[in-house]
Protein backbone atom coordinates (compact mmCIF):
# COMPACT_ATOMS: atom_id res chain seq x y z
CA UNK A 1 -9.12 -0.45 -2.97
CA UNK A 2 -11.90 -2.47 -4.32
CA UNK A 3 -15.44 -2.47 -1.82
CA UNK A 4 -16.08 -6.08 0.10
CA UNK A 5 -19.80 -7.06 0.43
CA UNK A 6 -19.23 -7.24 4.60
CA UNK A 7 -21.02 -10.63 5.83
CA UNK A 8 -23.14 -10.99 9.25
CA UNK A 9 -21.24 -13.26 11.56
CA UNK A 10 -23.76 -15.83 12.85
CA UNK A 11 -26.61 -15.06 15.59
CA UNK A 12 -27.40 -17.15 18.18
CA UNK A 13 -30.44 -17.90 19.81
CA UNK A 14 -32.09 -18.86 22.67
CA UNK A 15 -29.77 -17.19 25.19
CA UNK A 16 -26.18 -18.15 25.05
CA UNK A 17 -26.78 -21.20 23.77
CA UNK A 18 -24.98 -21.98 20.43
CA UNK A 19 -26.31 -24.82 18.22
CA UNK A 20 -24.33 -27.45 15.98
CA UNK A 21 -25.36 -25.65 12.87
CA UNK A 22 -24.47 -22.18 14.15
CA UNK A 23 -20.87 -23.36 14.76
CA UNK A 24 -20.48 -24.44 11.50
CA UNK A 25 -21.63 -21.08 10.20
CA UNK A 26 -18.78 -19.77 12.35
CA UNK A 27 -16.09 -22.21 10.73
CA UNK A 28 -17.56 -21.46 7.30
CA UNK A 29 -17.47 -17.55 7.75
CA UNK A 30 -13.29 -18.08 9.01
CA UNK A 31 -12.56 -19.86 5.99
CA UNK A 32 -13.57 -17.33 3.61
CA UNK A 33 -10.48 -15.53 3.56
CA UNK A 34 -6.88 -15.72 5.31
CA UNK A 35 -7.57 -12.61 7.34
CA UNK A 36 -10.60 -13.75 8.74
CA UNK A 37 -9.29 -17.34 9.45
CA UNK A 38 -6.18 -14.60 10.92
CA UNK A 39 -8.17 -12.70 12.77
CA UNK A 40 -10.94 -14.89 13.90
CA UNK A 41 -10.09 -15.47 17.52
CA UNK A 42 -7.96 -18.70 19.10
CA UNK A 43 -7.26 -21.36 16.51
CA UNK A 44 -5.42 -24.81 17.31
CA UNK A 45 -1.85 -24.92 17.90
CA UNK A 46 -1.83 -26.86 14.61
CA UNK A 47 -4.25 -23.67 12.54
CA UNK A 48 -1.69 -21.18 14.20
CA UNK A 49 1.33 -23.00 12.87
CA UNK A 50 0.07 -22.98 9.64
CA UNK A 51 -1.17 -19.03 9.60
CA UNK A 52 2.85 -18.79 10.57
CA UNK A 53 3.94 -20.67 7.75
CA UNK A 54 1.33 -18.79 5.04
CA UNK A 55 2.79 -15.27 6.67
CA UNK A 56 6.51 -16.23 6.41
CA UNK A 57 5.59 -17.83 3.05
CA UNK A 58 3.74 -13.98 1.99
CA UNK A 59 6.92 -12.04 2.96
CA UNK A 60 9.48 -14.45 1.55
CA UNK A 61 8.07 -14.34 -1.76
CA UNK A 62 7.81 -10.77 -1.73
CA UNK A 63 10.88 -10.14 -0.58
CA UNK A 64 12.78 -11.90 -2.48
CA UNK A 65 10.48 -11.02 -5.75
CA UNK A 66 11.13 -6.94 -5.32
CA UNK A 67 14.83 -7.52 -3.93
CA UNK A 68 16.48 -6.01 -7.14
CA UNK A 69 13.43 -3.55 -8.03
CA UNK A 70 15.38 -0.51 -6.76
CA UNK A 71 14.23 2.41 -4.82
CA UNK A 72 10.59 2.43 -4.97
CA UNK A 73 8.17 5.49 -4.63
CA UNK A 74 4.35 4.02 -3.13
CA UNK A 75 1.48 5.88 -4.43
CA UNK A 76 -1.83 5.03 -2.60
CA UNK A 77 -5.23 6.25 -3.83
CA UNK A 78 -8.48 5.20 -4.39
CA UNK A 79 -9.53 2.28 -7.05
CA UNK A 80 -12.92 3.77 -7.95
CA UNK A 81 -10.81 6.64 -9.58
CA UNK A 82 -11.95 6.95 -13.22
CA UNK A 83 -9.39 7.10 -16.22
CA UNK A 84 -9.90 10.67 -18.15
CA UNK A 85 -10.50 12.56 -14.24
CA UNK A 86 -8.95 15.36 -12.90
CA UNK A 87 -6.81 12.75 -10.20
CA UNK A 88 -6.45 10.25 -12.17
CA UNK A 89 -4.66 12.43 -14.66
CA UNK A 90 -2.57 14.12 -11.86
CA UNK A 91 -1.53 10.42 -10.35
CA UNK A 92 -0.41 9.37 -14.09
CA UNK A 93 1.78 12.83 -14.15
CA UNK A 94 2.76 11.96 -10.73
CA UNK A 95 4.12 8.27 -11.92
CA UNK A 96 5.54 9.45 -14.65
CA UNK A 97 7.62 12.22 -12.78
CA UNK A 98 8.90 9.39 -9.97
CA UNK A 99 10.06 7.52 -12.55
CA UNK A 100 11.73 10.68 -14.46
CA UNK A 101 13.50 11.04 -11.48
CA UNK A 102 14.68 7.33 -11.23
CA UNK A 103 12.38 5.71 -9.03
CA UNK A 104 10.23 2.78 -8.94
CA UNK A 105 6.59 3.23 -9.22
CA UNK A 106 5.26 1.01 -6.65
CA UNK A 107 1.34 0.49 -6.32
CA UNK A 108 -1.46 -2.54 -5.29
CA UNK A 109 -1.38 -3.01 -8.39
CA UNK A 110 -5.48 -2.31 -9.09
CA UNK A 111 -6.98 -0.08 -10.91
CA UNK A 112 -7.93 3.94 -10.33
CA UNK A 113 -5.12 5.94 -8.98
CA UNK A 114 -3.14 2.72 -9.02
CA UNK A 115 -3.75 2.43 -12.71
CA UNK A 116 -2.90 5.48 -13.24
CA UNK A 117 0.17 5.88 -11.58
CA UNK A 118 1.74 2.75 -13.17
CA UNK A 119 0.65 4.08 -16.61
CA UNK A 120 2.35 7.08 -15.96
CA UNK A 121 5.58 5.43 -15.18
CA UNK A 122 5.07 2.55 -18.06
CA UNK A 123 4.32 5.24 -20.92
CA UNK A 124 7.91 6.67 -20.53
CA UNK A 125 9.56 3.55 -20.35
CA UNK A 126 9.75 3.14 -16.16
CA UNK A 127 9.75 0.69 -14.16
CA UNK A 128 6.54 -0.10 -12.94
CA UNK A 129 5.18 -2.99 -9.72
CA UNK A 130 1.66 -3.93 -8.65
CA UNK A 131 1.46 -5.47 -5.62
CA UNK A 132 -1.71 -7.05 -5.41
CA UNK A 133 -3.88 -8.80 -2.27
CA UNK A 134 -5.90 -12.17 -2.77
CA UNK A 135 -9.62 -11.25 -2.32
CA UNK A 136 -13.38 -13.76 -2.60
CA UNK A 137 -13.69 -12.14 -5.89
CA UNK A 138 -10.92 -11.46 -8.04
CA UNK A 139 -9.12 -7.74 -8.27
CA UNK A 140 -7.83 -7.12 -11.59
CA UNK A 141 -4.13 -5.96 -12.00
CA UNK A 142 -4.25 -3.33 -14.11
CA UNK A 143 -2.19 -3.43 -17.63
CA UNK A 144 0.62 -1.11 -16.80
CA UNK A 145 2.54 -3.57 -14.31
CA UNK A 146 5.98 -4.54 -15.36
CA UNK A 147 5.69 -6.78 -12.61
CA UNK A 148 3.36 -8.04 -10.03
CA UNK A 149 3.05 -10.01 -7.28
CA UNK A 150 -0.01 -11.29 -5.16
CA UNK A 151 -0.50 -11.53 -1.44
CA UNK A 152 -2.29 -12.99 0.78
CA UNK A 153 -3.14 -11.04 3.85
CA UNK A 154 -3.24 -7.09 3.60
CA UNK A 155 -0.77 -6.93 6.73
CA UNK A 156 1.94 -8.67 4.74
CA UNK A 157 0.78 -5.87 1.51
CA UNK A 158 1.52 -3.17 3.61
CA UNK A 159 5.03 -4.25 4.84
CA UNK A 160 5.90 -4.60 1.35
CA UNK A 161 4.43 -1.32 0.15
CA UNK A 162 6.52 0.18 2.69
CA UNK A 163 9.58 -1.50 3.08
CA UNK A 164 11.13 -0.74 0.20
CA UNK A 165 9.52 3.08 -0.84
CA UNK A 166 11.71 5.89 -0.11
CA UNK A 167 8.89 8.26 -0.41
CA UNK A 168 5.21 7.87 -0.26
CA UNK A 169 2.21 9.91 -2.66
CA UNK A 170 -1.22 9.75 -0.96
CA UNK A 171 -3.75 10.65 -3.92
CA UNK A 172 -7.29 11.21 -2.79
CA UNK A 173 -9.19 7.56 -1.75
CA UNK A 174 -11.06 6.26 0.72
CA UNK A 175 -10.86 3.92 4.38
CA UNK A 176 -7.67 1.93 2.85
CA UNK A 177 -5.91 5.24 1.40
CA UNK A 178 -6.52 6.87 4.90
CA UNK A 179 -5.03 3.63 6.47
CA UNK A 180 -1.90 3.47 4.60
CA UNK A 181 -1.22 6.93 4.72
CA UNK A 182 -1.58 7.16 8.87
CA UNK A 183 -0.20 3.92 9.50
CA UNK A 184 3.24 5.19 7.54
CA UNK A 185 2.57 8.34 9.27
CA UNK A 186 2.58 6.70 12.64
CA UNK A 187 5.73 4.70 11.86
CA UNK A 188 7.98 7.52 11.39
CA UNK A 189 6.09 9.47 14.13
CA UNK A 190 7.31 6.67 16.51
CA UNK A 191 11.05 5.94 14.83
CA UNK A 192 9.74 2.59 13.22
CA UNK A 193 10.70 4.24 9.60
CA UNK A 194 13.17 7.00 7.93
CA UNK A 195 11.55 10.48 7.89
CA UNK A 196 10.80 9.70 4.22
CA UNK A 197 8.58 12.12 2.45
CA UNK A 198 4.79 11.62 2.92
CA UNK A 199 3.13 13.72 -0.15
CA UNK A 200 -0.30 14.31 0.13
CA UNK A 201 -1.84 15.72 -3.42
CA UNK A 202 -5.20 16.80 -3.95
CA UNK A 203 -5.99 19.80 -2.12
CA UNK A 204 -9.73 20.05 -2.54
CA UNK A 205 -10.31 16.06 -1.56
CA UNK A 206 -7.80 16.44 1.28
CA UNK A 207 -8.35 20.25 2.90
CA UNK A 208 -10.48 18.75 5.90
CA UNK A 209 -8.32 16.19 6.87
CA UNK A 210 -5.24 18.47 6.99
CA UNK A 211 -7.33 21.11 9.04
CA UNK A 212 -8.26 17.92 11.32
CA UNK A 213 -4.67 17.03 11.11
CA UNK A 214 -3.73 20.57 12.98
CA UNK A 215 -6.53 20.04 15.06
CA UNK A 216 -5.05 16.82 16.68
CA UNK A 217 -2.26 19.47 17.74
CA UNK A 218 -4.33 22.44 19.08
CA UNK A 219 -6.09 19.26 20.97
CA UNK A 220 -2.77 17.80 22.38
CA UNK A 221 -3.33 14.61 20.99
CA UNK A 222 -0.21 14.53 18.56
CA UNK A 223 3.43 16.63 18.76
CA UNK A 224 3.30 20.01 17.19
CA UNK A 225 6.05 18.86 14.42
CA UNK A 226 3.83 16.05 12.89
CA UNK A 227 1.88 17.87 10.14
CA UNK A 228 5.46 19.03 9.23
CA UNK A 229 5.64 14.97 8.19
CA UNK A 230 2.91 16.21 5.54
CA UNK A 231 3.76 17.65 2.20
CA UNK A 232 0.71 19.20 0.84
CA UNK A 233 0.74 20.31 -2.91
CA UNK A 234 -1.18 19.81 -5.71
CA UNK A 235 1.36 21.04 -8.37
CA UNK A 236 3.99 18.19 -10.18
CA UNK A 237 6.59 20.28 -9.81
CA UNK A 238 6.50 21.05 -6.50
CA UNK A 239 6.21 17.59 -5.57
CA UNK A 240 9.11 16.54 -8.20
CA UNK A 241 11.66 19.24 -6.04
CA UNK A 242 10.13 17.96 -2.62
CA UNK A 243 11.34 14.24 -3.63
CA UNK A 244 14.73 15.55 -5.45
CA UNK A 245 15.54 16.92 -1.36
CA UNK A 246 13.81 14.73 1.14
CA UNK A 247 14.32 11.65 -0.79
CA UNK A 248 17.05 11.85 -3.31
CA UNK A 249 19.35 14.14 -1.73
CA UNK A 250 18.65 13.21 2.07
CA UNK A 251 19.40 9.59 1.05
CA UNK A 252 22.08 9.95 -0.84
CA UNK A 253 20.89 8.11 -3.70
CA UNK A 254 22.22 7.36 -6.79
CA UNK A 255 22.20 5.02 -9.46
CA UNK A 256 24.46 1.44 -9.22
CA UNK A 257 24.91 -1.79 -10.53
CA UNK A 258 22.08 -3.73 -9.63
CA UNK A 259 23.37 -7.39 -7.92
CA UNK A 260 23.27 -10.53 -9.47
CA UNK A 261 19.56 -12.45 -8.35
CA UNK A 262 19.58 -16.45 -7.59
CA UNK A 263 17.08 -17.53 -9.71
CA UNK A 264 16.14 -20.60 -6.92
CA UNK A 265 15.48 -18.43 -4.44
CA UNK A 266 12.58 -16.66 -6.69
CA UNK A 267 14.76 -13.94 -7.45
CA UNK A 268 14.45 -11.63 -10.65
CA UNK A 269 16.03 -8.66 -11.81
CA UNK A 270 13.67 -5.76 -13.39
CA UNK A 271 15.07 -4.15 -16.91
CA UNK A 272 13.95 -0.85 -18.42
C-alpha cells in the first residue's frame, strides 16, 4: 500500500479556546478524504446521511461489478515491492499458480506484490481484478488488471477483498498487509468467515511474527488452535496442494456456467 504524508490536525491556543480560523482548519483537514470526513467525529444528520449514501453507493458498485468474477483468491503484500526481487518473483509464481488452479486473482490493484501477482495470473491467460482505493494523490493500477474497480473508503476495500476470496496469500508488506491479514484472521477466529485458507509466504520476512503469533498462545491471549489458521510455506507447490484441499476440495468447487449479468444494474461478465 502506497505511504500517506500524515497531516497535523490543528493546535489551539490560548487554553481551550478555539478561534474562527482554527475551525476552519478543522473543516478543511475532514474534507481531504472520505475517511477522514468518516471518521472525523459527529457530523450533521444531513453529513451522516450522505456518508450512508457514499458507503451503500461503494458496496453496490462493487458488488455488483465482481458478481460474475468467480471464486477469487486475495493476495495482499506490500506496494514498495520491486519487479525483478526475490518476492516479487514468488507473488507472480504465486498468481500464476491460483489461476492454474482456476481461481481469480484478486488484488488492490497497485503495484509491488499486487503487480506481481496479477502479472502472474495475466501472463497465462487468467483472470485477473484490481481493486483499487481513492487516495489525495493518485495510486496507479498496475497494467496486469483485466478489470478494476475504485473505492472510496478502505473499509468498503476490505469487504470486497474478502467477500468473495476463498483463500487468502499474505506476501511480505507492511502496516496495511499486517491489517488485512489479522483482520481476516480475526473473522474466522470469531465465525464471521469460512475457515478459508490464510497462506502466509515468505519465511525470512515473516519468522518473527509467527514466533509472536505462538507467543499470543503461551501468553493466553488467543486459543491454542489459531496459528493452525496459518499456513506457513515458502515453496509454490506446497501452497498449490494446501489450496487444492482447504479451498478446492473443502468447498466443493468446481467449474459452472457463469449467470447471465443485467447490464443496468452495472453488471459484467469476465472472459478468459
Amino acid at each position: 500500500m502506497s505511504s500517506i504524508n500524515v497531516q497535523k490536525l490543528p493546535q489551539t491556543h490560548g487554553g481551550h479556546r478555539i478561534t474562527e480560523e482554527e475551525i476552519q482548519q478543522q473543516q478543511l483537514f475532514e474534507l481531504e478524504s472520505p475517511d477522514q470526513s468518516l471518521l472525523s467525529g459527529p457530523s450533521s444528520r444531513l453529513h451522516d446521511l450522505g456518508t450512508l449514501f457514499r458507503v451503500a453507493r461503494d458496496l453496490f458498485t462493487a458488488f455488483r461489478a465482481l458478481n460474475f468474477v468467480g471464486p477469487c483468491v486475495t493476495i495482499f503484500g506490500s506496494a514498495r515491492t520491486q519487479p525483478g526481487t526475490r518476492y516479487y518473483e514468488m507473488a507472480r509464481q504465486m498468481g500464476a499458480a491460483c489461476a492454474r488452479l482456476g481461481f481469480t486473482v484478486l488484488t488492490g490493484g497497485g503495484p509491488g506484490i499486487m503487480q506481481a501477482s496479477n502479472q502472474g495470473a495475466h501472463e497465462i491467460g487468467g483472470r485477473s481484478i484490481g481493486v483499487n482505493i481513492q487516495l489525495p494523490f493518485e495510486q496507479e493500477l498496475n497494467p496486469y488488471v483485466q478489470r478494476s474497480l475504485t473505492m472510496r473508503y478502505f473499509f468498503t476495500r476490505k469487504v470486497v477483498l474478502v467477500k468473495y476470496s476463498y483463500a487468502f496469500i499474505v506476501m511480505p508488506g507492511g502496516a496495511g498487509t499486517l491489517d488485512e491479514m489479522f483482520e481476516t484472521m480475526t473473522l474466522i477466529q470469531t465465525g464471521k468467515l469460512k475457515i478459508f485458507p490464510i497462506i502466509l509466504m515468505g519465511k525470512d520476512y515473516w519468522r518473527p511474527l509467527v514466533d509472536f503469533v505462538h507467543r499470543m498462545v503461551e501468553e493466553g491471549t488467543i486459543s491454542p488452535g489459531d496459528p493452525d489458521l496459518i499456513f506457513f510455506t515458502d515453496d509454490i507447490e506446497e501452497a498449490v496442494a494446501h489450496l487444492q484441499h482447504h479451498a478446492v476440495r473443502q468447498f466443493a468447487l468446481r467449474r459452472k456456467r457463469v449467470p447471465k449479468a443485467i447490464s443496468f444494474l452495472g453488471e459484467k461478465t469476465l472472459a478468459h
